[in-house]
Every structure is written in C-alpha cells, then in structure tokens.
Protein backbone atom coordinates (compact mmCIF):
# COMPACT_ATOMS: atom_id res chain seq x y z
CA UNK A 1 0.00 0.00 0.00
CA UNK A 2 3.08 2.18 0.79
CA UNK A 3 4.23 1.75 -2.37
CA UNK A 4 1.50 2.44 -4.40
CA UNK A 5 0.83 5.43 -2.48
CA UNK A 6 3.99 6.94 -2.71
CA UNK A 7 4.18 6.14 -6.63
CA UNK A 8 0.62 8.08 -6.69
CA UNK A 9 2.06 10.80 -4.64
CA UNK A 10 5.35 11.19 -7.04
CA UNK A 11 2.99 10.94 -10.39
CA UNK A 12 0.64 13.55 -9.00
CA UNK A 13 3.71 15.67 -8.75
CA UNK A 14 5.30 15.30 -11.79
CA UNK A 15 1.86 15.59 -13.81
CA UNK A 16 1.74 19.24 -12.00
CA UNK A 17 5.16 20.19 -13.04
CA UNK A 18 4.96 19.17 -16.65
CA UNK A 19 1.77 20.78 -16.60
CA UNK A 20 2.60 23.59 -15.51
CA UNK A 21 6.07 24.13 -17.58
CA UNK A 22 4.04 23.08 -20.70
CA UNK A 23 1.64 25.76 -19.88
CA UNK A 24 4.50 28.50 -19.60
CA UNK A 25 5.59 26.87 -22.94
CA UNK A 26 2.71 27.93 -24.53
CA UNK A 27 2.96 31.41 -22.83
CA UNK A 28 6.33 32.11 -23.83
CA UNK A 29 5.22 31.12 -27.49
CA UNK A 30 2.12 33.87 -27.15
CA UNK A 31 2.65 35.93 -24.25
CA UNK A 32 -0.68 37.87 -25.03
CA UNK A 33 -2.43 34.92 -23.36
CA UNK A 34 -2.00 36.05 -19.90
CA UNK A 35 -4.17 33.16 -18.50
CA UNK A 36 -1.92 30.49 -19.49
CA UNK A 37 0.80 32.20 -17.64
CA UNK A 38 -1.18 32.41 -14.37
CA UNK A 39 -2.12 28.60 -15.19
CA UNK A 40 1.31 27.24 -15.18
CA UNK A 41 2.27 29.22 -11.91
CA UNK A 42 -0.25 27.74 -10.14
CA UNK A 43 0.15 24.31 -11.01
CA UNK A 44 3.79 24.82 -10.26
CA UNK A 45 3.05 26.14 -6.67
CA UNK A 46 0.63 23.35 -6.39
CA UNK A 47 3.46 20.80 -7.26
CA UNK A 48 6.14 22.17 -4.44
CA UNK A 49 3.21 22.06 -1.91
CA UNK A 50 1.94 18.28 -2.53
CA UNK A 51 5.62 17.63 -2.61
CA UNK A 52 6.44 18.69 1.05
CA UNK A 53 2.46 17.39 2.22
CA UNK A 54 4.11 14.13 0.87
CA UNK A 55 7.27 14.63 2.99
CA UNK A 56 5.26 14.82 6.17
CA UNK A 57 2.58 12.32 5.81
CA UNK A 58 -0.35 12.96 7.70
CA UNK A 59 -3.03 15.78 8.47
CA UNK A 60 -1.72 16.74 11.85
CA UNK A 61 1.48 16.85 10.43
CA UNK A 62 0.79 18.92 7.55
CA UNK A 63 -1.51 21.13 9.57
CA UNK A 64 1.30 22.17 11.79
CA UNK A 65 3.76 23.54 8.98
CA UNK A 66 3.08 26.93 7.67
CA UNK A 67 5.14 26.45 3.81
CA UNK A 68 2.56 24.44 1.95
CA UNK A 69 -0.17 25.79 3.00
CA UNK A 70 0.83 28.97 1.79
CA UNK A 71 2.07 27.68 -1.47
CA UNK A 72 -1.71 25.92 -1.34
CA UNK A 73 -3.30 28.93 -0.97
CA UNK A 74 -1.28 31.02 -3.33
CA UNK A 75 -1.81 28.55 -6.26
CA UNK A 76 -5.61 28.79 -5.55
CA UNK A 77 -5.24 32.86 -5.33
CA UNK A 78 -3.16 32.52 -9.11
CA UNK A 79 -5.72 29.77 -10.27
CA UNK A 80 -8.60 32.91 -9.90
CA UNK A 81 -6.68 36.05 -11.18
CA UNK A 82 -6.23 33.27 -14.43
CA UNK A 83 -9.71 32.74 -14.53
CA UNK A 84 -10.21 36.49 -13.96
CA UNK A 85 -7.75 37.20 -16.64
CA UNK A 86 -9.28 34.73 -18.85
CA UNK A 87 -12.65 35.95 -18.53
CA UNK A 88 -11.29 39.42 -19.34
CA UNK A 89 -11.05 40.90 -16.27
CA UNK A 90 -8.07 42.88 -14.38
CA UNK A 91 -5.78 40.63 -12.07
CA UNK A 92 -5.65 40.99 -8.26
CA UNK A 93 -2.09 40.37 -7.22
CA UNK A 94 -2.87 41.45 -3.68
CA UNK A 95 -5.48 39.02 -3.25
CA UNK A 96 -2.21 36.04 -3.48
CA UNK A 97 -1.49 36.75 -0.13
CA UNK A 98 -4.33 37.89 1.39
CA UNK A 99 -5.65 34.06 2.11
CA UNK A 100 -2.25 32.90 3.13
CA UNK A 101 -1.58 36.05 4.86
CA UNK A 102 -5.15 36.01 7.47
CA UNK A 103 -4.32 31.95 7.71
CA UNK A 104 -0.64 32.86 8.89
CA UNK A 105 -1.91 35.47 11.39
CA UNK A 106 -4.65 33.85 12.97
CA UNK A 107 -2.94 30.41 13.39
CA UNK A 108 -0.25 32.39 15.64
CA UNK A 109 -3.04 32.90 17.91
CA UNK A 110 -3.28 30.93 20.65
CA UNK A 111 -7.00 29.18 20.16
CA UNK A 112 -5.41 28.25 16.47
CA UNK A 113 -1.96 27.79 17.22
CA UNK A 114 -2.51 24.29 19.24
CA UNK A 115 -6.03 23.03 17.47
CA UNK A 116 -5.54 21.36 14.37
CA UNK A 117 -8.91 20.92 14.07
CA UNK A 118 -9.41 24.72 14.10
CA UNK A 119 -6.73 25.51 11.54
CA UNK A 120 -7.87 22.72 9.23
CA UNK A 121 -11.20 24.39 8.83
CA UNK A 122 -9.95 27.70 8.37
CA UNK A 123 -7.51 26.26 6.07
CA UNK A 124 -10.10 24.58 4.18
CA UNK A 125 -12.80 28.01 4.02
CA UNK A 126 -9.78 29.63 2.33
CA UNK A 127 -9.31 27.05 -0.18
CA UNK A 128 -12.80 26.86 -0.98
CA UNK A 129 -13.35 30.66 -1.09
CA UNK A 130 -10.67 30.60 -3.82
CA UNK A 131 -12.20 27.94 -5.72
CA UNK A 132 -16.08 29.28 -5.43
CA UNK A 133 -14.49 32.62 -6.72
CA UNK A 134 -13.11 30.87 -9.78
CA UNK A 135 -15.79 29.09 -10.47
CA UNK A 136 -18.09 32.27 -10.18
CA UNK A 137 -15.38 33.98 -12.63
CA UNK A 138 -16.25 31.08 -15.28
CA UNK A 139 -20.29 31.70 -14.49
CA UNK A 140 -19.58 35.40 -15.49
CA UNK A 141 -19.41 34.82 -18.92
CA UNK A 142 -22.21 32.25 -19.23
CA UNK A 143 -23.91 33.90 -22.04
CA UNK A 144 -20.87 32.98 -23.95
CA UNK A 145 -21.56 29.54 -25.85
CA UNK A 146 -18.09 27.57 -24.45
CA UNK A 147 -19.68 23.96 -23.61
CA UNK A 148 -16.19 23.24 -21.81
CA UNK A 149 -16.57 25.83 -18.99
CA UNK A 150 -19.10 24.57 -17.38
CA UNK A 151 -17.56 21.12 -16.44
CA UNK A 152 -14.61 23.60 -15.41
CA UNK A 153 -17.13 25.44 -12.88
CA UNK A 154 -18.77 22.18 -11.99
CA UNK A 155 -15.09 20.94 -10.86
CA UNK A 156 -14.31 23.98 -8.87
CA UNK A 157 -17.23 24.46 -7.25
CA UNK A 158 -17.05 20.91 -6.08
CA UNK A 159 -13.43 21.12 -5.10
CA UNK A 160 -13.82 23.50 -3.02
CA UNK A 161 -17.09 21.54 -1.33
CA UNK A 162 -15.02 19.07 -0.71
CA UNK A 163 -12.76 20.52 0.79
CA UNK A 164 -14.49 21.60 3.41
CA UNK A 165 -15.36 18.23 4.32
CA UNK A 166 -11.60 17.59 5.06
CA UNK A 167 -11.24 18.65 9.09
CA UNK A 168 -14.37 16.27 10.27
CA UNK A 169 -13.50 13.16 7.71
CA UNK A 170 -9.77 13.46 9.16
CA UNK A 171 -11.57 13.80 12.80
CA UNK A 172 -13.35 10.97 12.19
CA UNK A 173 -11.05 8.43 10.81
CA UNK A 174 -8.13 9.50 12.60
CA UNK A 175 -10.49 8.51 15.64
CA UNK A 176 -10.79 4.45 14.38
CA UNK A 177 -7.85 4.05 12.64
CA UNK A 178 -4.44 3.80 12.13
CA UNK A 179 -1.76 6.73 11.20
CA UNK A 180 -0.69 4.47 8.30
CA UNK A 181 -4.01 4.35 7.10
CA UNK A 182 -4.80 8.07 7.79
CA UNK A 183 -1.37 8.98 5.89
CA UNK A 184 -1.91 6.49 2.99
CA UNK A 185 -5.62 8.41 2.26
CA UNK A 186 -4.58 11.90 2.66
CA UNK A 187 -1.88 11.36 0.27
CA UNK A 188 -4.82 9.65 -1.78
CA UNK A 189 -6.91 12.54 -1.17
CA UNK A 190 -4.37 15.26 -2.49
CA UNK A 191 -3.47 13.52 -5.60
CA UNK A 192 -7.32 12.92 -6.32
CA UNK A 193 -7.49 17.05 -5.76
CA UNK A 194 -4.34 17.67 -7.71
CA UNK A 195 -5.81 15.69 -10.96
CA UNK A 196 -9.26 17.51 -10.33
CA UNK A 197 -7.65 20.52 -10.84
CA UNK A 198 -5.79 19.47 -13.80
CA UNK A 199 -8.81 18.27 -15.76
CA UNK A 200 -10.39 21.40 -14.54
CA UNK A 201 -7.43 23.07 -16.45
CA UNK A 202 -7.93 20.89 -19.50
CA UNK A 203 -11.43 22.13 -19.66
CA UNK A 204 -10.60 25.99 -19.47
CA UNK A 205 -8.12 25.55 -22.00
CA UNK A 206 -10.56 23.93 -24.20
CA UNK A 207 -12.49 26.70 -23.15
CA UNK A 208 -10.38 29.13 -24.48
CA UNK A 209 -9.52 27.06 -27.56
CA UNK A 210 -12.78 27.25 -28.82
CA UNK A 211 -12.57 31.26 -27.83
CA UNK A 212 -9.72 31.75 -29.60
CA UNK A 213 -11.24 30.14 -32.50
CA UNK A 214 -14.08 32.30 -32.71
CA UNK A 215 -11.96 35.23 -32.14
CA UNK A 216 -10.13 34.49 -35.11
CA UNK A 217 -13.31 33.67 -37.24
CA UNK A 218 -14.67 37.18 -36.40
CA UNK A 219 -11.27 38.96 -36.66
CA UNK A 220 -11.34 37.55 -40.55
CA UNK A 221 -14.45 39.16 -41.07
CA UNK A 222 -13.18 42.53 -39.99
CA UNK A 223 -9.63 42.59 -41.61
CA UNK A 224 -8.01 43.51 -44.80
CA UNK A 225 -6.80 39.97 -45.87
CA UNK A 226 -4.28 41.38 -47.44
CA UNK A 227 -2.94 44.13 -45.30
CA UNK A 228 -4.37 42.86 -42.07
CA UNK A 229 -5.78 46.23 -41.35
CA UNK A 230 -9.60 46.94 -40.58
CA UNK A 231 -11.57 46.78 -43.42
CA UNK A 232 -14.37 49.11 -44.60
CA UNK A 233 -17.08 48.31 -42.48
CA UNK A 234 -14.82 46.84 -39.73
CA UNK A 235 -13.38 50.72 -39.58
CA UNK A 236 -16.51 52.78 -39.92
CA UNK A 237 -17.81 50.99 -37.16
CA UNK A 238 -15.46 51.53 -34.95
CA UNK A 239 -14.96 55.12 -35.81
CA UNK A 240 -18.21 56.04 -34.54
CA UNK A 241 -18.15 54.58 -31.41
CA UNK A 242 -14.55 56.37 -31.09
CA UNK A 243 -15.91 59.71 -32.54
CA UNK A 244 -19.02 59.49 -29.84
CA UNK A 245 -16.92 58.75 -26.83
CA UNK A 246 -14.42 61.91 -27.95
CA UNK A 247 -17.85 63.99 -28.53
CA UNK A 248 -18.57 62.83 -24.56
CA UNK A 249 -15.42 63.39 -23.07
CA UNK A 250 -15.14 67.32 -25.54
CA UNK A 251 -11.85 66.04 -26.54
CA UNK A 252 -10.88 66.44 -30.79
CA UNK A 253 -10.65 63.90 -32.98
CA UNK A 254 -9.14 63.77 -36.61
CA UNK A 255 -8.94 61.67 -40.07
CA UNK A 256 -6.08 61.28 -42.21
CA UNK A 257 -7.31 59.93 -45.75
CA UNK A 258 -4.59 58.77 -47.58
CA UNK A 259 -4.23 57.61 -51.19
CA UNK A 260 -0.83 56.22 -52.68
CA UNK A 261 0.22 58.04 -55.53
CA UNK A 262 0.33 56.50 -58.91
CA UNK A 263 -0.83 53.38 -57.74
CA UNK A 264 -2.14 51.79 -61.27
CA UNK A 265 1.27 52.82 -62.93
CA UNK A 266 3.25 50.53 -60.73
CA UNK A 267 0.42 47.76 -61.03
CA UNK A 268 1.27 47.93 -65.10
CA UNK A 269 4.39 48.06 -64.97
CA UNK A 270 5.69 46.05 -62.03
CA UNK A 271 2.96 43.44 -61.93
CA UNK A 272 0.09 42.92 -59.18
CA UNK A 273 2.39 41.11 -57.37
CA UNK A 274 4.63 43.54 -56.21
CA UNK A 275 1.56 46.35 -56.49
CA UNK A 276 0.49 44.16 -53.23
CA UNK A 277 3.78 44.28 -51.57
CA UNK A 278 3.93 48.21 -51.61
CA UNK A 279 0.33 48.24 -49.87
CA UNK A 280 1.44 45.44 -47.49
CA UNK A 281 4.67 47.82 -46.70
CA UNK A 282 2.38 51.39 -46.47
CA UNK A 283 -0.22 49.03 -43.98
CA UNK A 284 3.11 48.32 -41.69
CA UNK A 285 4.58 51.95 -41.86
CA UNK A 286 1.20 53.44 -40.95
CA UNK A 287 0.81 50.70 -38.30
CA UNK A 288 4.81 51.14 -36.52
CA UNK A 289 4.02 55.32 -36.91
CA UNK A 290 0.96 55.18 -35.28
CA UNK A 291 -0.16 54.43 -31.33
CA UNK A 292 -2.29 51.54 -30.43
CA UNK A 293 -5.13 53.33 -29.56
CA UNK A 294 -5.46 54.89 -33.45
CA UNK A 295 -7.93 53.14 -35.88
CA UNK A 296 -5.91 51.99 -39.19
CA UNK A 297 -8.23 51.00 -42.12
CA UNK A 298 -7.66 50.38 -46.06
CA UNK A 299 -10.77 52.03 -47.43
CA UNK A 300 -10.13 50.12 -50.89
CA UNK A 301 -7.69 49.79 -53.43
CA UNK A 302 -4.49 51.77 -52.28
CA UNK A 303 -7.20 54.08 -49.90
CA UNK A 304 -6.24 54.20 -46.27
CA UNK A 305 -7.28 55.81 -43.86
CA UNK A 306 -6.74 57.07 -40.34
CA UNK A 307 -8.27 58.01 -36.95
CA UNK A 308 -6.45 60.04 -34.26
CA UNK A 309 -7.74 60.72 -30.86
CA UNK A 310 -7.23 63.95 -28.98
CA UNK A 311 -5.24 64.67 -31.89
CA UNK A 312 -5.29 68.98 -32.84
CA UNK A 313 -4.61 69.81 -36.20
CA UNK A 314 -0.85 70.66 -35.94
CA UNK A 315 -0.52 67.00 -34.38
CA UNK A 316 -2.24 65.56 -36.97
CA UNK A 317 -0.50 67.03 -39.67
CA UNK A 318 3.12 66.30 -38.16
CA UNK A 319 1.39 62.17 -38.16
CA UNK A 320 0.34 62.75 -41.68
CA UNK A 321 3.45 63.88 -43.13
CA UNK A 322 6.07 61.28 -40.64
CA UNK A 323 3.85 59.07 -42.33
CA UNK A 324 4.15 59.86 -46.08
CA UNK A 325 8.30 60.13 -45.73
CA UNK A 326 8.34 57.24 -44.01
CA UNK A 327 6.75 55.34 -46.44
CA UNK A 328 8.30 56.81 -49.23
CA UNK A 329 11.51 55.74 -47.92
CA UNK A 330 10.58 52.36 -47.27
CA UNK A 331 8.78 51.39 -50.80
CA UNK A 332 12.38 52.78 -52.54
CA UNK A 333 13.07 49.23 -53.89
CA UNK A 334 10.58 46.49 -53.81
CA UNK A 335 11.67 42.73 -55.22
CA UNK A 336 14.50 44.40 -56.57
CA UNK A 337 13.00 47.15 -58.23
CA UNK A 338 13.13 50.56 -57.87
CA UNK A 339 10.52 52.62 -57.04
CA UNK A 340 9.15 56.07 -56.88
CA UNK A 341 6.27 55.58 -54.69
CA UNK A 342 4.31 58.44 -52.55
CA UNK A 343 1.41 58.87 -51.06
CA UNK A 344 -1.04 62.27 -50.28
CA UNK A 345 -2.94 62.47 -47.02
CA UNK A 346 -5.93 64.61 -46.65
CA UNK A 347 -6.61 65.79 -42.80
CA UNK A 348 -9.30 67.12 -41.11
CA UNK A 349 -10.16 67.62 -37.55
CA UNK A 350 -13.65 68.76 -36.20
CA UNK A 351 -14.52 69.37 -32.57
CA UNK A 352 -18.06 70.64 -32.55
CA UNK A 353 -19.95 67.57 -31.43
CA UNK A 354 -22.81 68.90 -33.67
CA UNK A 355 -20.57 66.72 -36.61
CA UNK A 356 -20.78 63.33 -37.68
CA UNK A 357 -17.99 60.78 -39.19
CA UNK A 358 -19.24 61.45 -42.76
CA UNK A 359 -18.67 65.30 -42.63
CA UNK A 360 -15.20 64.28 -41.09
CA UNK A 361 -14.25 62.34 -43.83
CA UNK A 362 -16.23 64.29 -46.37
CA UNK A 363 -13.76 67.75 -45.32
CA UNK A 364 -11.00 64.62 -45.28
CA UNK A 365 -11.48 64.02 -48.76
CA UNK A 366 -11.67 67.33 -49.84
CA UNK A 367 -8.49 67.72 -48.51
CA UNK A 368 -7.09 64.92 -50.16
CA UNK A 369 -8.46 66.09 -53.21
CA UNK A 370 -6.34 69.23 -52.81
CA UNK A 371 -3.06 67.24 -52.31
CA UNK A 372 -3.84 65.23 -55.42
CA UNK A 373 -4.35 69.08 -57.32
CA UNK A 374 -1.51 70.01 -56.03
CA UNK A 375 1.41 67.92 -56.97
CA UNK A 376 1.28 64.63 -55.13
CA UNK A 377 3.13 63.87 -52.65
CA UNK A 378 2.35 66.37 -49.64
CA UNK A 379 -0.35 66.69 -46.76
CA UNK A 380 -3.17 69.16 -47.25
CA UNK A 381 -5.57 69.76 -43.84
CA UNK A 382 -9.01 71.34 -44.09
CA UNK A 383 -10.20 74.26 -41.62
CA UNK A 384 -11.82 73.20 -38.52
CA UNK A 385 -15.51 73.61 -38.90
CA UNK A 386 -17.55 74.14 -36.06
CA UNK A 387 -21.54 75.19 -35.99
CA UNK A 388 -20.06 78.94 -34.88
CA UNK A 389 -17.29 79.39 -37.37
CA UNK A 390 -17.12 79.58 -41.29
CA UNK A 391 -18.88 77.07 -43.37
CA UNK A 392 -15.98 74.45 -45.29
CA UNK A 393 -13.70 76.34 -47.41
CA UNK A 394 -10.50 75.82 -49.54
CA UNK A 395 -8.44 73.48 -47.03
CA UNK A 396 -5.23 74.97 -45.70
CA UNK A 397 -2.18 74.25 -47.73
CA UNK A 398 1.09 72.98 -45.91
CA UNK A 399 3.54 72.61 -48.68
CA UNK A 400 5.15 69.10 -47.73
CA UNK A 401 9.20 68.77 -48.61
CA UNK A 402 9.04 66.13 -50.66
C-alpha cells in the first residue's frame, strides 16, 4: 500500500510540473495569453506544496507547517486572477497573499496555534473561497456559448465543497484508525485534488480554444486579408463609437485619408504582385508610426485611412506627413525594383460635437483632393468647422518637402 501510495504521490507531482512548464511553454510562445501564464504558476506552486504534504505524511502533520499551505493557498489565489484574466477581467495580485496572509496570522493565535482541528477548517474556508471565486469567474461569462466551462465550474465548485469536508473526515477516521491508514488516504486525497484541478485546467483551456477560435473567425471578417488592417465596415464601425466617446469626453478627434500616388502605374508596370507588396509595406509603416489606440483601415484599393484621438490639427498634420516620408523611404526598392512611390494624405479635424464621421471624412477628402491638385506627394488639412465658425472652405495648404 506504501508503495502504491507513494508512486501516486510522485505521479501527482510530476503531472503538476509538466503541466505547468508546458503551460509556460505555450505562454512564452504567445505571451498575449496572460491566462496560461497564471495557469502554469499555479500548477507549479501546487506541485512544491503536494511535494512537502508528501514529505510529512499525515493531516496533523501537515496542519502544523506553515510552507505548503501557503504555497496551497497562493496557487488557488493565481488559479482565480487566471480565470479572472481569462474571462477578461483585471488581475488581483494582492489578493495572493491575502488568504495565506489572514491563515498565517490567525494560526499564531493561541485558540489556532494548538487546534488542528481549528486551523484545518480555516484552512479549508480559504481554499474553498478561492475555488467558489473561480468558479463564479467562469459563471460570469455564461452567455458565452463555451460547452467546456461549465464542467470547469462544476469541478471547482465541487473542489472546493469538498474541501471543506476535510477537518471532520480526518476527525473521524483519525479517531478508528491507524496513522498508516490516515497517511496512505490523505496522500490519496491530495493527488485525487491535484488531478481535479488538472482536468479542470484541460477544460478551461478547451475553453479558451474554442474562444480563440471564434476570435479568429470574427477577426477575418473585420480585416483587410491582405494588409491585415480593418476593413471598410470593420473601420466605420469603430470610428463612430470612437468619434461618440471623444464627442462625450469634448476632446478632438481627426482623419487622415490617404491615397498612394500612382498606384495603377506601378500595377502595369511592375505586376500585381509587387503592387500588393507596396500596400502590405504602407499598412506596416502606418501601423509602426501610429499608437495603439489609433484606428488603421484600407478604405479600398491603395485608400487608407486614419483616426487620431485627442489629436489637434498641428498634431495631426506632423502624423500625416512622418507618415508619407516614411513610407516613401521604405517602398524605394521592392523585389528588386526601384521605385518612386508616394502617397497624399488629406486631414481634417472637427470638434463641434454637432458633426458626424461622414462630414469628417467628407472635409477629409476634400483635402485629399487638394493634395492630389496640387502635386502629389504632400499633406493638405481642411479648416476646422464648427456650428459657430465659417462654413468648409479651400483646405489649408502645408507645402510638404518632398
């Protein structure tokens, strides 16, 4: 029986620390899933505490050492800021100590301090608070159609029911039988746990599989295929919601329209292939030139476009023209072949909340059309228009240094 134990007790910790390094695998490989990270430390912290339970034996025992518990209670405390994380919610480092932190305190005091009874219960509420809070995390998002979390909440809500059950079973056969035996089904007991929690693991990853899947399926539908930008709709969309939470907060906002210049002559006389490798390399200048929080779309053809928050008109104008010398240094030679491309940019920036995305882009192409009148190759930004000042006139010239 020893023997089988303690091979149970060893496999139980190796699964968690394969486990968990395969998990930080997979973080390292994508570290924008965040939840896989917080995954693999808790099955790691789960692994050192099952391996010093297993060096003491016994519930007394293991009551009466302050380490693993801790470690316990932390991995619990990661397990829920993953789920929290995964879910889409903001971390709570502080809350990794805060079970381990009121179990350390409280078991210095005296009525704790010598009743193993009394620290096994409060042990055992902290465990299952941890485990009823991930399980609620998973619950959050049950209007989401993810099969697999369910059996995830099912597991942790049971967990941490039976763990509460711990202190009186251990009363009770610790009572009748023998320290062997009570040793030999702990250690059963915490490998049992440790492999709940790993299937519970295997479900949220399936979980978030299936999310991922769906991510991608809708991220298709709003993308450029070949730039990888927004596309038309997937950009006017989000424009307005952008353009109606700068209207809220009476904050500017501006569009840059930008058209690449000459576009059909390199198409004839380079081929479509490399006609698609100048867009591709205008999509990643605009993309490295411009913050995260800016919308980047391609319009159509070789249209782009641009929106810039809290962005005045001398700000957008310095974008607009990093953007066109950028480009045109980086589309110099192309497979080989050497190139003279440009591109205009139309800008135009409103702040009377009185104006909607199609008069932004309508003064936005005027603009543009300016640029294009003008010689190619330069920035052109239309007068701000608000409900006070002049109606739209000839946009403001700003020869660009070509």
């Amino acid at each position: 029986m020893s023997f089988e134990v303690n091979t149970l007790f060893l496999l139980t910790v190796d699964v968690e620390v394969i486990l968990g390094l395969l998990l930080l695998l997979v973080w390292v490989q994508n570290k924008r899933v965040f939840a896989v990270a917080w995954w693999a430390s808790a099955h790691l912290l789960r692994a050192v505490s099952v391996l010093l339970y297993g060096m003491y034996g016994s519930v007394p025992d293991l009551l009466s050492i302050d380490l693993p518990n801790v470690l316990l209670f932390s991995s619990f405390g990661v397990t829920w800021n993953g789920a929290r994380v995964f879910n889409g919610r903001e971390p709570l480092p502080g809350s990794l100590i805060a079970g381990a932190g009121i179990w350390l305190l409280v078991a210095q005091w005296s009525g704790f301090g010598g009743g193993a009874e009394l620290r096994g219960q409060l042990s055992a509420l902290i465990v299952a608070a941890y485990t009823w809070l991930t399980a609620h995390e998973f619950w959050r998002a049950r209007n989401e159609p993810l099969v697999s979390r369910w059996p995830a909440i099912s597991l942790f809500f049971s967990y941490g029911a039976m763990f509460l059950f711990r202190t009186p079973i251990n009363a009770l056969v610790h009572d009748r039988e023998s320290e062997t035996f009570l040793a030999s089904a702990w250690l059963s007991v915490l490998s049992l746990e440790s492999f709940l929690m790993i299937i519970a693991t295997a479900f949220i990853l399936l979980a978030m599989s299936k999310e991922r899947t769906e991510l991608r399926h809708k991220t298709a539908a709003m993308t450029d295929p070949l730039t990888g930008l927004l596309n038309r709709r997937a950009f006017l969309a989000d424009a307005e919601v952008l353009l109606q939470q700068q209207i809220a907060r009476d904050r500017p906002i501006a569009v840059l329209l930008i058209d690449l210049d000459h576009f059909k002559s390199i198409n004839d006389r380079f081929g479509h292939a490399v006609g698609d490798k100048v867009l591709q390399i205008f999509a990643r200048t605009m993309r490295a030139g411009l913050r995260q929080s800016d919308l980047v779309g391609r319009l159509g053809g070789e249209e782009f476009t641009v929106v810039l928050a809290d962005a005045s008109v001398d700000n957008a104008y310095l974008v607009a023209d990093r953007l066109r010398r950028t480009f045109a240094v980086n589309a110099a030679v192309v497979d080989g072949e050497a190139l003279h491309a440009t591109a205009s940019v139309g800008v135009s920036v409103i702040v009377d909340p009185r104006q909607d995305l199609a008069k932004l882009i309508t003064l936005a192409d005027q603009a543009l059309y300016l640029a294009k009148a003008r010689g190619r190759n330069r920035v052109e930004v239309a007068p701000i228009e608000t409900a006070e000042e002049r109606s739209v006139g000839d946009p403001i010239s700003k020869q660009s240094a070509a």
